[in-house]
PDB file of N, CA and C in Angstrom:
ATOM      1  N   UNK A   1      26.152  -5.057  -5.310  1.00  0.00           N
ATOM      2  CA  UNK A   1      26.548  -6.369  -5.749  1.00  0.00           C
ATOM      3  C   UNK A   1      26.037  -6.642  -7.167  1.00  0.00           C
ATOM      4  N   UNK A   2      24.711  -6.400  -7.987  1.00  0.00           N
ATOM      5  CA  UNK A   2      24.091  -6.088  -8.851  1.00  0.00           C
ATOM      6  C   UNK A   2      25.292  -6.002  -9.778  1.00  0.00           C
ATOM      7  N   UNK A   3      25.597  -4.841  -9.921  1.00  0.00           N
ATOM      8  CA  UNK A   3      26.783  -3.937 -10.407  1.00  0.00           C
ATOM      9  C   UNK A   3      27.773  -4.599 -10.434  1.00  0.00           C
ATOM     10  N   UNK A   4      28.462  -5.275  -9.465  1.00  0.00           N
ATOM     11  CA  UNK A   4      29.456  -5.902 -10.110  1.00  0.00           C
ATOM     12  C   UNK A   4      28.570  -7.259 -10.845  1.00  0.00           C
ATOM     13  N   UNK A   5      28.115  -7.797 -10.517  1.00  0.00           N
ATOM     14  CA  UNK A   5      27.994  -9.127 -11.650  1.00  0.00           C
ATOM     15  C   UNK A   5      27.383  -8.731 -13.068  1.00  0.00           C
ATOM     16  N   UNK A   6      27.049  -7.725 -13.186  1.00  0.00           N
ATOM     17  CA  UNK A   6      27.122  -7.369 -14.735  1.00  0.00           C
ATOM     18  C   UNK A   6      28.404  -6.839 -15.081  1.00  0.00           C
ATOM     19  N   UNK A   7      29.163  -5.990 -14.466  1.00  0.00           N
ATOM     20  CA  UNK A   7      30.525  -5.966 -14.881  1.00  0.00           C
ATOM     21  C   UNK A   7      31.186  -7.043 -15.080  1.00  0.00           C
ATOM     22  N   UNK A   8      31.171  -8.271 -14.148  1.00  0.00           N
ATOM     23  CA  UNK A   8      32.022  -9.217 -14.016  1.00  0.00           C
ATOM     24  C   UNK A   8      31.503 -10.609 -15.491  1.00  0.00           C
ATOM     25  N   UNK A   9      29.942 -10.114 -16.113  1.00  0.00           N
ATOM     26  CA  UNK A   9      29.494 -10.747 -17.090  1.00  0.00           C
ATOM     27  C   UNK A   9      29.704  -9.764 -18.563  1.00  0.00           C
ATOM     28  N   UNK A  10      30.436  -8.874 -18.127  1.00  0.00           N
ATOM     29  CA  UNK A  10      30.130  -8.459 -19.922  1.00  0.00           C
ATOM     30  C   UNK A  10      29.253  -7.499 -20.205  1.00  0.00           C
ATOM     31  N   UNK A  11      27.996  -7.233 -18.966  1.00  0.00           N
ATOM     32  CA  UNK A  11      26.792  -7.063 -19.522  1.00  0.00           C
ATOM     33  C   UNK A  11      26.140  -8.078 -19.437  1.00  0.00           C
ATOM     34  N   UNK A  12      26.149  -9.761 -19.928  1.00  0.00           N
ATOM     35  CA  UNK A  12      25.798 -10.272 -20.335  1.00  0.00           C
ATOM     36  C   UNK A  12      24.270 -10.976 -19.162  1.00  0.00           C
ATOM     37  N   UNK A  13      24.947 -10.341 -17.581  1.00  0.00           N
ATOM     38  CA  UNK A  13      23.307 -10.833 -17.126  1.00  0.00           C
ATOM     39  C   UNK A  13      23.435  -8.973 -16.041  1.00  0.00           C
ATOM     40  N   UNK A  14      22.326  -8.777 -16.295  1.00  0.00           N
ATOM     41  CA  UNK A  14      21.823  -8.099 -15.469  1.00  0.00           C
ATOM     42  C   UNK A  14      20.485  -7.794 -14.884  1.00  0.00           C
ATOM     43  N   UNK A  15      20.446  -7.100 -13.432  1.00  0.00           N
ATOM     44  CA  UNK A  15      19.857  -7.336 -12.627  1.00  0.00           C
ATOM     45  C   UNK A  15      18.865  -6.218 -12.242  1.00  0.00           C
ATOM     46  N   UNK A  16      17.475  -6.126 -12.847  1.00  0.00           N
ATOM     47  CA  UNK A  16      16.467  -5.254 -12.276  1.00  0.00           C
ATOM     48  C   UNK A  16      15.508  -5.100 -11.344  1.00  0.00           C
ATOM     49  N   UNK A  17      15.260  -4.204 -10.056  1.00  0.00           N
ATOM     50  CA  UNK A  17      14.536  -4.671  -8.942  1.00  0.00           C
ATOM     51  C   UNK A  17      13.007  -4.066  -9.411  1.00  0.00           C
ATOM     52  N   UNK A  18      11.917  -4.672  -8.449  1.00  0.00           N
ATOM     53  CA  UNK A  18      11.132  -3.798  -8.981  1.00  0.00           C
ATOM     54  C   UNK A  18      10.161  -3.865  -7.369  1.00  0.00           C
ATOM     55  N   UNK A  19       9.964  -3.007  -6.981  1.00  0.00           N
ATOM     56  CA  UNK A  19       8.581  -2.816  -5.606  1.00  0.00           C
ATOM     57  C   UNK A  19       8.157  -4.062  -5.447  1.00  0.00           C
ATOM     58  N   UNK A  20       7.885  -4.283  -4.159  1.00  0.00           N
ATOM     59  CA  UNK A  20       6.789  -5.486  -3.968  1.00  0.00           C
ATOM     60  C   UNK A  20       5.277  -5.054  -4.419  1.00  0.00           C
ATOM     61  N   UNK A  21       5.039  -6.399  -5.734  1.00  0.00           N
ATOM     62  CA  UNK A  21       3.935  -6.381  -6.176  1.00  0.00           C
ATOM     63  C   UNK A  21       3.634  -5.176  -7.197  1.00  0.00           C
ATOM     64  N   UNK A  22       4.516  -5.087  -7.727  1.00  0.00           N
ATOM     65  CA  UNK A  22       4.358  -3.862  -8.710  1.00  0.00           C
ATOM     66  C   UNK A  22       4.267  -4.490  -9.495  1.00  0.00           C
ATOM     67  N   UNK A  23       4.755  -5.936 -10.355  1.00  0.00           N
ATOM     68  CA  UNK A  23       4.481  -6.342 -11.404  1.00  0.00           C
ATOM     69  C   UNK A  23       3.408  -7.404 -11.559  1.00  0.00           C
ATOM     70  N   UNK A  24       3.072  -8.010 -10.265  1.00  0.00           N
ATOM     71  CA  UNK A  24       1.984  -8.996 -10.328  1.00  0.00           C
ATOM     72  C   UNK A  24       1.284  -8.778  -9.310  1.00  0.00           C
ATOM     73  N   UNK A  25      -0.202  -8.402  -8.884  1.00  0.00           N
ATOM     74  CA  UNK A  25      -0.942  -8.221  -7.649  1.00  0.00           C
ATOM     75  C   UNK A  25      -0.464  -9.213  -6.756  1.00  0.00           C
ATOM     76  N   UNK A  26      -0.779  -9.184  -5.148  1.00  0.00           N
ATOM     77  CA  UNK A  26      -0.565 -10.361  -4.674  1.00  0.00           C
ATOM     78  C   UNK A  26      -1.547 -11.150  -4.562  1.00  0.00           C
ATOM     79  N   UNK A  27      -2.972 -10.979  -4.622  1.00  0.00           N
ATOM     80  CA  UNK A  27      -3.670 -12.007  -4.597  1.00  0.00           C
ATOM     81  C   UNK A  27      -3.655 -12.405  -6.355  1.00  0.00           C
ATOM     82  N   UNK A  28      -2.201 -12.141  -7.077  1.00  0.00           N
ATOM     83  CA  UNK A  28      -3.034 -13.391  -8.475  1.00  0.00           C
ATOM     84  C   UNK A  28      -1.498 -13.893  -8.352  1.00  0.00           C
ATOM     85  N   UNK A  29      -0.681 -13.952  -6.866  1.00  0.00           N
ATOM     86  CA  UNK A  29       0.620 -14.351  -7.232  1.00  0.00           C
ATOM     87  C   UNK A  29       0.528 -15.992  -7.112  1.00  0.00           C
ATOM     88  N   UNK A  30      -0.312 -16.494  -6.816  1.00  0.00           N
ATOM     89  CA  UNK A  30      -0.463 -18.240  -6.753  1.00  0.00           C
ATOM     90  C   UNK A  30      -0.737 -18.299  -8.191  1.00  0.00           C
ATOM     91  N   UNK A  31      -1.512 -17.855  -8.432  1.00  0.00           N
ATOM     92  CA  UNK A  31      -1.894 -18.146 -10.220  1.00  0.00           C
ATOM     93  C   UNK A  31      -1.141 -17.744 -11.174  1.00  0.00           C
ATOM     94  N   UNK A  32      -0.410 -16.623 -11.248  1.00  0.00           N
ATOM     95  CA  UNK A  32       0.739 -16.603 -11.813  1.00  0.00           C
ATOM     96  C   UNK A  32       2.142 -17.649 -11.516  1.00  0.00           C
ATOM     97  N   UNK A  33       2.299 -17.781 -10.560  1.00  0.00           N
ATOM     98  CA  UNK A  33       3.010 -19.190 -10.695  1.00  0.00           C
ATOM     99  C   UNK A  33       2.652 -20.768 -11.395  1.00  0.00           C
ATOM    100  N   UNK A  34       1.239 -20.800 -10.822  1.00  0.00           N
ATOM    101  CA  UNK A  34       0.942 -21.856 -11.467  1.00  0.00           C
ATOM    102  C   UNK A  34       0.514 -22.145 -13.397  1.00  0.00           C
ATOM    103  N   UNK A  35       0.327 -20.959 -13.572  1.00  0.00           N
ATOM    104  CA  UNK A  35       0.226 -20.035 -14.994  1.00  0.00           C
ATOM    105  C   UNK A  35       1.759 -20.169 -15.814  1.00  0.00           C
ATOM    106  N   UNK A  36       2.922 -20.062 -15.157  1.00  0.00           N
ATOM    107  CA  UNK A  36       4.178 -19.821 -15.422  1.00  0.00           C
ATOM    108  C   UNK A  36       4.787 -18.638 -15.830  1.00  0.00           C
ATOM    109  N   UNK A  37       3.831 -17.563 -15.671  1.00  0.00           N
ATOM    110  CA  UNK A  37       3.891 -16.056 -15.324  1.00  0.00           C
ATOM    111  C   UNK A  37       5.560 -15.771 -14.797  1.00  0.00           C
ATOM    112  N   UNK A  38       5.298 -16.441 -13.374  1.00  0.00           N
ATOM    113  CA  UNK A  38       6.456 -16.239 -12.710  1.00  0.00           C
ATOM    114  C   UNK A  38       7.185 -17.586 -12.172  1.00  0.00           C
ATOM    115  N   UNK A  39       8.321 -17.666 -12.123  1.00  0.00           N
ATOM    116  CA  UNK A  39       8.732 -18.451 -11.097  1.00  0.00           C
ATOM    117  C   UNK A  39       8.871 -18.476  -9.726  1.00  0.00           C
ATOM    118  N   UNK A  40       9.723 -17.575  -9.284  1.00  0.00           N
ATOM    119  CA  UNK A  40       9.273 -17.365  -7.959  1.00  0.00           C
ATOM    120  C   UNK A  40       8.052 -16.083  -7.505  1.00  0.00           C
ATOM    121  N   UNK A  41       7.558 -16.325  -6.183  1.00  0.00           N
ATOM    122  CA  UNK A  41       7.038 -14.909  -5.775  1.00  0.00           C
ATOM    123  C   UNK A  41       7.137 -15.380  -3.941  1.00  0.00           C
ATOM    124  N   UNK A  42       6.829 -14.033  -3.123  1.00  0.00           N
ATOM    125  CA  UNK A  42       7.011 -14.087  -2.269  1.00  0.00           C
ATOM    126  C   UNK A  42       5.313 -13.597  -1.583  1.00  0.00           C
ATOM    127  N   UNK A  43       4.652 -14.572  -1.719  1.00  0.00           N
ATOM    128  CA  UNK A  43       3.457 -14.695  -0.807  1.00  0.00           C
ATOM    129  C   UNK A  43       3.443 -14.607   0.621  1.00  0.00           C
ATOM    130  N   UNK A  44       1.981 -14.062   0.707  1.00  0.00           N
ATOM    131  CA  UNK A  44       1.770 -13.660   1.879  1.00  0.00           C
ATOM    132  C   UNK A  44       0.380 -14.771   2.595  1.00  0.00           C
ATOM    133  N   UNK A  45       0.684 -16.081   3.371  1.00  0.00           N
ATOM    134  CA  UNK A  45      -0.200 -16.922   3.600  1.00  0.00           C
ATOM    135  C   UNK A  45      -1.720 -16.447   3.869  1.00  0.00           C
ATOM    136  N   UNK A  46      -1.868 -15.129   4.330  1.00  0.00           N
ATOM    137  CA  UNK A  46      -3.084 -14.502   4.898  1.00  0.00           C
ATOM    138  C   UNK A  46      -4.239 -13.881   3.650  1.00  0.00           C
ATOM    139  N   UNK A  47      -3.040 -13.673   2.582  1.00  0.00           N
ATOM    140  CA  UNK A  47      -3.728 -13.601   1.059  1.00  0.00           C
ATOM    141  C   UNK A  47      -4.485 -14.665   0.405  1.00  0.00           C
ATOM    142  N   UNK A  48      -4.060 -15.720   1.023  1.00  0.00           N
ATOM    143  CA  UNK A  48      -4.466 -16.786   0.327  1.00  0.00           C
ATOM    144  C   UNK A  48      -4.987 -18.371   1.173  1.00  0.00           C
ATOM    145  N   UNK A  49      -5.898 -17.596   2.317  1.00  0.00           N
ATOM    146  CA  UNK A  49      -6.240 -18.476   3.184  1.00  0.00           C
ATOM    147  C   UNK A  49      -6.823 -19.627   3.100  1.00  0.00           C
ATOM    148  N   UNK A  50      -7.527 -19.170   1.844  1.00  0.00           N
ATOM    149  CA  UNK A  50      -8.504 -20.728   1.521  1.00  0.00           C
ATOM    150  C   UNK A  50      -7.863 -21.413   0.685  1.00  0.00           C
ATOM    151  N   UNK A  51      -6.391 -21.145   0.178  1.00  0.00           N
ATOM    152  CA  UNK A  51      -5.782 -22.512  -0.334  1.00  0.00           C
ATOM    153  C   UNK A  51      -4.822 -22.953   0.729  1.00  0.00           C
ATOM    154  N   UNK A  52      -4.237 -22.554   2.073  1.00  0.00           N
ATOM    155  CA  UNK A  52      -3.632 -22.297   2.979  1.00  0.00           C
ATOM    156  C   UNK A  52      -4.207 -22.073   4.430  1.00  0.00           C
ATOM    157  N   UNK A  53      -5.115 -23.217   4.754  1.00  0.00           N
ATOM    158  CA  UNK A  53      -6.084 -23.297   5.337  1.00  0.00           C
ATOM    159  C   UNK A  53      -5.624 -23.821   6.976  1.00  0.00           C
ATOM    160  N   UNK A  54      -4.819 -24.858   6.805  1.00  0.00           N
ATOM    161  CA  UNK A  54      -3.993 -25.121   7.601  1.00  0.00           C
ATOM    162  C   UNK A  54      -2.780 -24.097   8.187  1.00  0.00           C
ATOM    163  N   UNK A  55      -1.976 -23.552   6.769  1.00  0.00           N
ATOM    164  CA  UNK A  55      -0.607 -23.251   7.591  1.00  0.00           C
ATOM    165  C   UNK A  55      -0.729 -21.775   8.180  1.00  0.00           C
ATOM    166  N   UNK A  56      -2.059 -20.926   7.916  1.00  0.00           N
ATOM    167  CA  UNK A  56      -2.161 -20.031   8.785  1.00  0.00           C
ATOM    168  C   UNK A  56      -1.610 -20.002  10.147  1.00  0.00           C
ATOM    169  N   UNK A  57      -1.115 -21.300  10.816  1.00  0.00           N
ATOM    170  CA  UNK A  57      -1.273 -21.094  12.094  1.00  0.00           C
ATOM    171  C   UNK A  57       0.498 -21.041  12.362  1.00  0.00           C
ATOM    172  N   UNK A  58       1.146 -20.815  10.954  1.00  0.00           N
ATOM    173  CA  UNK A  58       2.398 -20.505  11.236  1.00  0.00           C
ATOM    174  C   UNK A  58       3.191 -19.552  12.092  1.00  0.00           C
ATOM    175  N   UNK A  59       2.364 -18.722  12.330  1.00  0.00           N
ATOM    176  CA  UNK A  59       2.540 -17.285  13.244  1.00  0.00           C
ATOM    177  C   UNK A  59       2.591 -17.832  14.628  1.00  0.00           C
ATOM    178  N   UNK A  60       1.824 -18.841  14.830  1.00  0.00           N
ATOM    179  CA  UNK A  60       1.895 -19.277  16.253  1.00  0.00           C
ATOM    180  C   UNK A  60       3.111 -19.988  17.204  1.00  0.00           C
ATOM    181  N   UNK A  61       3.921 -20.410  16.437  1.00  0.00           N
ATOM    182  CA  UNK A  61       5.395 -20.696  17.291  1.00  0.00           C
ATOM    183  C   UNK A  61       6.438 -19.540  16.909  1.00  0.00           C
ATOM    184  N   UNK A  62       6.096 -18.621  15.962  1.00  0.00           N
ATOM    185  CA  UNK A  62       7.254 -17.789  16.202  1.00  0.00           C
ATOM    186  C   UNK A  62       6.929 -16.206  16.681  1.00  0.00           C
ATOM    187  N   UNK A  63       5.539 -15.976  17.353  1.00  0.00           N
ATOM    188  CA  UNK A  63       5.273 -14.626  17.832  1.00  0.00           C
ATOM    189  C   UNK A  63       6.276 -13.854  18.596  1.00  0.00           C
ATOM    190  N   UNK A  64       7.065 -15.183  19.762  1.00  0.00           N
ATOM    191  CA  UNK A  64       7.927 -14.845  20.514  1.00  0.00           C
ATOM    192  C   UNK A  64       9.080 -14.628  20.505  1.00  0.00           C
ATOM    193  N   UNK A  65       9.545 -14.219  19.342  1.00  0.00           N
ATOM    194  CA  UNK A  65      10.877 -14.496  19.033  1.00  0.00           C
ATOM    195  C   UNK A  65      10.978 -13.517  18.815  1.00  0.00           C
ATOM    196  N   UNK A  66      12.552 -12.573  19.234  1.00  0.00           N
ATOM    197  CA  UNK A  66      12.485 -10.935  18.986  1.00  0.00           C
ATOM    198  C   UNK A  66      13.337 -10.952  17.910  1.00  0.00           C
ATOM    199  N   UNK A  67      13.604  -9.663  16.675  1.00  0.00           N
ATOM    200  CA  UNK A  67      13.294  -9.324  15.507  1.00  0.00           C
ATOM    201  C   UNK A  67      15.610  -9.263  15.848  1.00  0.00           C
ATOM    202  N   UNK A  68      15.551 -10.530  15.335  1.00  0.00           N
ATOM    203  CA  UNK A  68      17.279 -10.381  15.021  1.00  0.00           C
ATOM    204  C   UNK A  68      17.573 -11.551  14.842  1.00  0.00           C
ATOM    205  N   UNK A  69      19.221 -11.785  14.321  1.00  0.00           N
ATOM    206  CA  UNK A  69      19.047 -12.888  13.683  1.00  0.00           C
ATOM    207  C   UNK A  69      18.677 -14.392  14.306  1.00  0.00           C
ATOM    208  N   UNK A  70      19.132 -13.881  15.341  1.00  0.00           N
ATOM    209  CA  UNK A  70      19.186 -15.492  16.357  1.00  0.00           C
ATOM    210  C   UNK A  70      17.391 -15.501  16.162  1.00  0.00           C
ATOM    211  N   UNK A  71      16.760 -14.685  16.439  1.00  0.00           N
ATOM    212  CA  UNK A  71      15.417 -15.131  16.639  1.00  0.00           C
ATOM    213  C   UNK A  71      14.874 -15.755  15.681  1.00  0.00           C
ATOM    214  N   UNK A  72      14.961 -14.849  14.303  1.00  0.00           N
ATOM    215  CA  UNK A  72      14.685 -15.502  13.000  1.00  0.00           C
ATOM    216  C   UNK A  72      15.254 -16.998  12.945  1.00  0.00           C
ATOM    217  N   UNK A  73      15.743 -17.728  13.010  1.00  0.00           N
ATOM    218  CA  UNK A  73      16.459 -18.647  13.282  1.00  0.00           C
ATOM    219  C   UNK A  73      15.710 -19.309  14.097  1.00  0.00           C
ATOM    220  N   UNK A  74      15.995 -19.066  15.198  1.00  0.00           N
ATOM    221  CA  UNK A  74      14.827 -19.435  16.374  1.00  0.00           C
ATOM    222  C   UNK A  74      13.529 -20.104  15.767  1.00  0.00           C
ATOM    223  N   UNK A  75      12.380 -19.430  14.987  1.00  0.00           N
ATOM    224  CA  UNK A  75      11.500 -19.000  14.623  1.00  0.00           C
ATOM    225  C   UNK A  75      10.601 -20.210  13.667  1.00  0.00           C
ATOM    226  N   UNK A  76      12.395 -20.407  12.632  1.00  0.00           N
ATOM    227  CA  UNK A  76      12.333 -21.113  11.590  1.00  0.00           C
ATOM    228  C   UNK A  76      12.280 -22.178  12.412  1.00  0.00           C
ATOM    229  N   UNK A  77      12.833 -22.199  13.389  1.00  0.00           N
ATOM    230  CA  UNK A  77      13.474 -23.690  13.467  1.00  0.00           C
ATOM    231  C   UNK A  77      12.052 -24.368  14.240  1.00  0.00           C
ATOM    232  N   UNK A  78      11.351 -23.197  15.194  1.00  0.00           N
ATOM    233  CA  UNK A  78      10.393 -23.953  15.499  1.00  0.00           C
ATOM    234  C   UNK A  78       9.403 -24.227  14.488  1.00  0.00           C
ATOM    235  N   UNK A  79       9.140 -23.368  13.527  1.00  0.00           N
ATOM    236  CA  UNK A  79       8.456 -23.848  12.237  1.00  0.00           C
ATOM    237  C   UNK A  79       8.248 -24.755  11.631  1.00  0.00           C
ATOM    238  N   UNK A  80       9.902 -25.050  11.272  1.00  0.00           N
ATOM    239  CA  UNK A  80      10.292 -26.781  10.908  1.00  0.00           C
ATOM    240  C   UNK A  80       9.546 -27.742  11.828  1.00  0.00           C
ATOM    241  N   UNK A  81       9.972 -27.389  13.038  1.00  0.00           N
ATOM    242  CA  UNK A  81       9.264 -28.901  13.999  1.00  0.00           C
ATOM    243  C   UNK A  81       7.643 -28.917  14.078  1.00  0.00           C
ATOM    244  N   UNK A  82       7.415 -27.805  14.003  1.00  0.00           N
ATOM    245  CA  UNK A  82       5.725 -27.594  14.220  1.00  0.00           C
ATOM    246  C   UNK A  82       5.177 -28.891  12.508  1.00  0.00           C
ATOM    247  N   UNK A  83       6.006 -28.446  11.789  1.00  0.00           N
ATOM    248  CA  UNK A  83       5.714 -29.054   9.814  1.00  0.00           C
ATOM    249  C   UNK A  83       6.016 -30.735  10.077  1.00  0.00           C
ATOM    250  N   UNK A  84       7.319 -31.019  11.029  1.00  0.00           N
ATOM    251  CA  UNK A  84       7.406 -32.318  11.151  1.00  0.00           C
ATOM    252  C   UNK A  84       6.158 -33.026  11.804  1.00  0.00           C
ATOM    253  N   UNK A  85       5.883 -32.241  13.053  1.00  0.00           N
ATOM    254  CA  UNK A  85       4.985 -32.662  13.619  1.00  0.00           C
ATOM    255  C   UNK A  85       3.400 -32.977  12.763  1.00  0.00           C
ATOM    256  N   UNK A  86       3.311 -32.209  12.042  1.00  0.00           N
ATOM    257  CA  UNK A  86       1.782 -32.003  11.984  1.00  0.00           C
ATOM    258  C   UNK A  86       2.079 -32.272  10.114  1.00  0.00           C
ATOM    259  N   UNK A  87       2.429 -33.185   9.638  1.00  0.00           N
ATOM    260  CA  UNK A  87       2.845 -33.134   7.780  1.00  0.00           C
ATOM    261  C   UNK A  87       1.239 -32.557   7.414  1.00  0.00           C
ATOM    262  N   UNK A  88       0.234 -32.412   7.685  1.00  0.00           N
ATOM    263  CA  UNK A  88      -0.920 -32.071   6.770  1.00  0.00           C
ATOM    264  C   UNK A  88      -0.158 -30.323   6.370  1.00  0.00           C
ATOM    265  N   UNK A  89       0.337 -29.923   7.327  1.00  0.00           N
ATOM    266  CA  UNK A  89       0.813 -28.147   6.851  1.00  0.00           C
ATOM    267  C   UNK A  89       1.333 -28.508   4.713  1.00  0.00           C
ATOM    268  N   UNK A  90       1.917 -29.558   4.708  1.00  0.00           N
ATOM    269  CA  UNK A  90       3.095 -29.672   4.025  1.00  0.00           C
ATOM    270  C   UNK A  90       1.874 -30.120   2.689  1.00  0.00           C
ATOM    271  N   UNK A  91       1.307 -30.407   2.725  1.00  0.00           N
ATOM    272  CA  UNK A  91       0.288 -30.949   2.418  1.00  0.00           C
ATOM    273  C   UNK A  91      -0.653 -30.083   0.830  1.00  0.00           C
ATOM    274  N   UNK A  92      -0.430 -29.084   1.772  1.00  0.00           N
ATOM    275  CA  UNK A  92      -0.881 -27.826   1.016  1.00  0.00           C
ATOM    276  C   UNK A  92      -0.250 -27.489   0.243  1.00  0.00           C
ATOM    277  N   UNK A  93       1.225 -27.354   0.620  1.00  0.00           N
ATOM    278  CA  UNK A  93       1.930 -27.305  -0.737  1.00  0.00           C
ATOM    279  C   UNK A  93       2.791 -28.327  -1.932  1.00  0.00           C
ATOM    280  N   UNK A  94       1.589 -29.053  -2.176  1.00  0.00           N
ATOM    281  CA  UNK A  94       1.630 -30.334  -3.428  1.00  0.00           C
ATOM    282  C   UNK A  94       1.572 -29.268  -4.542  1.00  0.00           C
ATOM    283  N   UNK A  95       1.603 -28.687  -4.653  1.00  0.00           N
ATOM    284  CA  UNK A  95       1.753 -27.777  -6.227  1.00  0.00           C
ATOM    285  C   UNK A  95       2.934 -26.871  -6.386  1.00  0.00           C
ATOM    286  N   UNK A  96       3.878 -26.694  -5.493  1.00  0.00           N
ATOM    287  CA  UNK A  96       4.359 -25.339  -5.148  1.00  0.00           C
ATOM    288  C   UNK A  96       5.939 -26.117  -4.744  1.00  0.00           C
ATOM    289  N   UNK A  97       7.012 -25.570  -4.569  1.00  0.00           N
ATOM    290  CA  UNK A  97       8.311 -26.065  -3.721  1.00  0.00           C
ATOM    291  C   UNK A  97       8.223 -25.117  -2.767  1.00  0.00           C
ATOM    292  N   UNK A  98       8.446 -25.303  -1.495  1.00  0.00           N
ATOM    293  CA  UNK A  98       8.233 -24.330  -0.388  1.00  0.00           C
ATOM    294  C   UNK A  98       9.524 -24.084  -0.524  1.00  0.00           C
ATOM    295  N   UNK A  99      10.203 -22.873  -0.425  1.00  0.00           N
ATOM    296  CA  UNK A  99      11.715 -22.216  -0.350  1.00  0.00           C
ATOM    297  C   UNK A  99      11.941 -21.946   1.365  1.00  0.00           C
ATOM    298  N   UNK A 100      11.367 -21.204   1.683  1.00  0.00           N
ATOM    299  CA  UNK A 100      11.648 -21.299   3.475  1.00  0.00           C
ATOM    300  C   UNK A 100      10.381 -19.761   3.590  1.00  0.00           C
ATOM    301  N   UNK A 101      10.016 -20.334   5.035  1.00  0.00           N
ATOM    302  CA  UNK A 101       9.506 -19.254   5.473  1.00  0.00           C
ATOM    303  C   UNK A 101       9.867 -18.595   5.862  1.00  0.00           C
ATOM    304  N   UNK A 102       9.265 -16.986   5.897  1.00  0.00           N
ATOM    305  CA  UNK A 102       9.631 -15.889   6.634  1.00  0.00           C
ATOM    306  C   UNK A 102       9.084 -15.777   7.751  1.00  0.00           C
ATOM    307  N   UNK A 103       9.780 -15.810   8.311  1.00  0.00           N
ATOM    308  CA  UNK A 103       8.437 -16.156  10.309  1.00  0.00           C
ATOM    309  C   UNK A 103       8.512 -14.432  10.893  1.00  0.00           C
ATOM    310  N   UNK A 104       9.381 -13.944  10.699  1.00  0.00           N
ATOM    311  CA  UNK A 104       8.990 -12.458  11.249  1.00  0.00           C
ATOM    312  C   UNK A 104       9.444 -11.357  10.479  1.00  0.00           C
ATOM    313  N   UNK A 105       7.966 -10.434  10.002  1.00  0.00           N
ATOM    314  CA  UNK A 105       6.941 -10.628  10.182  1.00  0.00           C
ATOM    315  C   UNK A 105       6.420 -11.825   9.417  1.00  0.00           C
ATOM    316  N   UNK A 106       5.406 -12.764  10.858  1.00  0.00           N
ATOM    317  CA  UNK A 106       5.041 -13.919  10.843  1.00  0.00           C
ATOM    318  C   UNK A 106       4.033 -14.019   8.968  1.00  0.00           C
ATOM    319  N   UNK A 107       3.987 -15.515   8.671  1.00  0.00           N
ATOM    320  CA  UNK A 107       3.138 -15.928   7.729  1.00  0.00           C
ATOM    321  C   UNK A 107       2.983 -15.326   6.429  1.00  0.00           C
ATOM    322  N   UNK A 108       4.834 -15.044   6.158  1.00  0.00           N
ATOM    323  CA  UNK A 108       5.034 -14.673   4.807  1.00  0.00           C
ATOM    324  C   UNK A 108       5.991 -16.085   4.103  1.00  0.00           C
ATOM    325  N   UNK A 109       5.753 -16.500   3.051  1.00  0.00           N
ATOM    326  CA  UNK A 109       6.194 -17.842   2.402  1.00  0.00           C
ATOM    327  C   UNK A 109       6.649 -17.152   1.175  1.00  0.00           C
ATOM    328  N   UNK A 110       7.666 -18.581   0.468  1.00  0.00           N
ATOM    329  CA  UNK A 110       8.092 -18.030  -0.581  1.00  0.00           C
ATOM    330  C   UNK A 110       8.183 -19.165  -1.364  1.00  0.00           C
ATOM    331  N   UNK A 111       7.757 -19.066  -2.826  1.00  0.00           N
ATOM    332  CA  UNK A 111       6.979 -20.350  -3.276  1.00  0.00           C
ATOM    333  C   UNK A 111       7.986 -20.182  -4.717  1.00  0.00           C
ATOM    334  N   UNK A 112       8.099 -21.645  -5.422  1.00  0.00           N
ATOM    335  CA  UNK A 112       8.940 -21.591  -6.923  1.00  0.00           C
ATOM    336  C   UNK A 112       7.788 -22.652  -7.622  1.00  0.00           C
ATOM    337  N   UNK A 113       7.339 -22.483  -8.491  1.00  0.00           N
ATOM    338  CA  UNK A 113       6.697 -23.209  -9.066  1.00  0.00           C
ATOM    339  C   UNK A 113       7.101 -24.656  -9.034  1.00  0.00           C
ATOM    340  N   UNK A 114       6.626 -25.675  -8.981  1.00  0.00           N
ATOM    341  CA  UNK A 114       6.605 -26.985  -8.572  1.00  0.00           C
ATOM    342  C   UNK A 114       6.978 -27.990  -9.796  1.00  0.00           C
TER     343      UNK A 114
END
């Protein structure tokens, strides 16, 4: 898909992948966002427990959910209600736009600078 949208631009945008964490460690990916390093990154809540003190416990409504799409889904959705329920989760991220979580594998987030 890459491939065509630089064909379909000219050239004019194209698209380079690179490894997870090959260009920014993950424990300096909060600070590089907040730095403006990066815009997005895809954090890992367990990296960064003591600013994420609370939502560690995201893993806990979606352990049960088996690895396909309905579950993922599933997963999120109990996520969402667990965040309605309890707003301090949400709380934590006053610096950050939360994009959606990844619930399996559990207590991976994905953050855009705020």
């Amino acid at each position: 898909m890459h491939l065509k949208l630089e064909k379909q631009t000219g050239g004019k945008y194209k698209i380079d992948f690179y490894p997870s964490a090959s260009l920014i460690k993950e424990s300096e990916q909060l600070e590089a966002i907040v730095n403006g390093v990066t815009e997005i990154s895809n954090c890992g809540i367990n990296s960064h427990q003591q600013q994420f003190t609370v939502s560690t416990v995201v893993s806990l409504p979606s352990t049960h959910f088996p690895d396909t799409k309905e579950g993922h889904a599933a997963a999120l959705d109990a996520v969402k209600q667990m965040q309605a329920k309890f707003p301090v989760m949400m709380n934590e991220f006053k610096n950050y736009r939360l994009m959606t979580w990844n619930t399996l594998p559990a207590n991976m987030i994905v953050f855009e600078e705020y």
